[in-house]
Protein backbone atom coordinates (compact mmCIF):
# COMPACT_ATOMS: atom_id res chain seq x y z
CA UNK A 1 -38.40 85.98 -76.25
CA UNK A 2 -38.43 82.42 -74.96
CA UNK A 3 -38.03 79.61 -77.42
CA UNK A 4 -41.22 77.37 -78.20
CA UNK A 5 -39.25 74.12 -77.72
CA UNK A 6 -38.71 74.71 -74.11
CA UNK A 7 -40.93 72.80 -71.28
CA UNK A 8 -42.90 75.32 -69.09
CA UNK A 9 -40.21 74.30 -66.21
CA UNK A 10 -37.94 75.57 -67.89
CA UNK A 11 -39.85 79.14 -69.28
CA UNK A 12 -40.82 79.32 -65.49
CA UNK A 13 -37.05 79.16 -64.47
CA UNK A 14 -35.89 81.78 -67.35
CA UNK A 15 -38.83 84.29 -66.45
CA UNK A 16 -37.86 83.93 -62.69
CA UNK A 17 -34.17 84.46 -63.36
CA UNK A 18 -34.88 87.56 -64.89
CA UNK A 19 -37.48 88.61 -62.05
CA UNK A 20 -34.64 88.39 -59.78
CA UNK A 21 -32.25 89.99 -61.72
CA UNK A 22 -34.01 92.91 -61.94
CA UNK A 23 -34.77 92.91 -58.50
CA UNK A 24 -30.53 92.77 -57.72
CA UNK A 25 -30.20 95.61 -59.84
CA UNK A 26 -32.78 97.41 -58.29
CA UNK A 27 -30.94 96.46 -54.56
CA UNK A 28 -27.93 97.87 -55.64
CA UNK A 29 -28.79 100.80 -56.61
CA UNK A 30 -30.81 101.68 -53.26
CA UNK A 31 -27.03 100.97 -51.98
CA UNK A 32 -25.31 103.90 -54.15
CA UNK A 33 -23.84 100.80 -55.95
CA UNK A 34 -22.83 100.98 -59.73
CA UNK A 35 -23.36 97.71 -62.04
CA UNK A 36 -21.25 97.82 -65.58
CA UNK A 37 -22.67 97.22 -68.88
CA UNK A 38 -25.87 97.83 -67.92
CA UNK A 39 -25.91 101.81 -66.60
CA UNK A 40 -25.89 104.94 -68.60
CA UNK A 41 -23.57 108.07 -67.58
CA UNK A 42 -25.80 110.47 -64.79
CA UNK A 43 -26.22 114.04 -66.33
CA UNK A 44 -25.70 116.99 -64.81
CA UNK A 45 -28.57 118.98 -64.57
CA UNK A 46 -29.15 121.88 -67.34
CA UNK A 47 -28.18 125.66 -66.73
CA UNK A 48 -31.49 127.16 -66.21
CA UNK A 49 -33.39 124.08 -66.24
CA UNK A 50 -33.91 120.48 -64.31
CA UNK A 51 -34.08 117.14 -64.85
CA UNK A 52 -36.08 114.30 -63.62
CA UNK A 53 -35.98 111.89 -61.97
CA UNK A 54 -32.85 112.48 -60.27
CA UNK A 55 -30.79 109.14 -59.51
CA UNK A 56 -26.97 108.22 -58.55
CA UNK A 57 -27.68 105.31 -61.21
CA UNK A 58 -29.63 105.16 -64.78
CA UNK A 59 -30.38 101.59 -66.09
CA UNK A 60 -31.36 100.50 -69.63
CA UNK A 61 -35.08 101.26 -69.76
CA UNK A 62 -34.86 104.20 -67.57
CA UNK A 63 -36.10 107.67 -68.89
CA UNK A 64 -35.12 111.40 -67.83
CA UNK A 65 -37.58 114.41 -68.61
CA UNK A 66 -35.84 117.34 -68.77
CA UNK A 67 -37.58 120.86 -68.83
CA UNK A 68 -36.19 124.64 -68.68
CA UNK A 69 -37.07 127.88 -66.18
CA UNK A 70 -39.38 130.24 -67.27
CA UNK A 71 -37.87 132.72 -70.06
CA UNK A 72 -35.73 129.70 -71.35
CA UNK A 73 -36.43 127.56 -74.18
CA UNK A 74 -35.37 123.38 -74.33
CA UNK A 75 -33.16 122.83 -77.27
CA UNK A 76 -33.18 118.70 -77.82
CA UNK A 77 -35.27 116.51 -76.81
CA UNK A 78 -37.17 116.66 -73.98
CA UNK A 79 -37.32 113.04 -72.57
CA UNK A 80 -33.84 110.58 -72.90
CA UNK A 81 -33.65 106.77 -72.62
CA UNK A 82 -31.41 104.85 -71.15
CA UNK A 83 -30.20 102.05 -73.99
CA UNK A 84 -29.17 98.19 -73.10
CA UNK A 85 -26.01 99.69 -74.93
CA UNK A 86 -25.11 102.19 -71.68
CA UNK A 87 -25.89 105.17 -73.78
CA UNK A 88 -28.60 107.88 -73.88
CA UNK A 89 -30.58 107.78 -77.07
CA UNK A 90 -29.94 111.29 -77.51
CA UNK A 91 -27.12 114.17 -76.61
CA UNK A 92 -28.81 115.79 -73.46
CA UNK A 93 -30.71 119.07 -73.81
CA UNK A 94 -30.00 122.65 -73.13
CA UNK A 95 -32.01 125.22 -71.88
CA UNK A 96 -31.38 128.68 -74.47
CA UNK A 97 -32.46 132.20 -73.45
CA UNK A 98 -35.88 133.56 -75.24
């Protein structure tokens, strides 16, 4: 949130800063390129199952679905988020036998 007491130079200069750093974070990871502080672990994908999408890099905000073959049953939750924190909001799902 931007403070009240600022001119609207300035508000314009703090909403463009963060326009272009989420455009630098968004170049680096088309390059394979890994940012700390800011990137949650990648998950393997489930026995029996998949995940999506699939990235080399997860940053906060991101989300994975995750879903299981037919005959196999999704124990967790089915969608994760990535957390300003670097971790996933929840342990990551397994995919269980029926």
């Amino acid at each position: 949130m931007i403070d009240a007491n600022v001119s609207v130079y300035q508000r314009d200069i703090l909403r463009y800063a963060k326009y272009c750093t989420k455009r630098v974070y968004k170049i680096f990871d088309n390059f394979g390129m890994v940012i700390s502080g800011r990137t949650c672990s990648s998950p393997d994908q489930p026995d029996n199952g998949s995940l999506k999408p699939k990235k080399n890099t997860y940053y906060s905000g991101d989300k994975l679905w995750f879903s299981c073959e037919a005959g196999y049953t999704l124990e967790g939750k089915k969608d994760l988020l990535c957390q300003n924190n670097g971790q996933w909001n929840a342990e990551f799902p397994i995919c269980v036998g029926t």
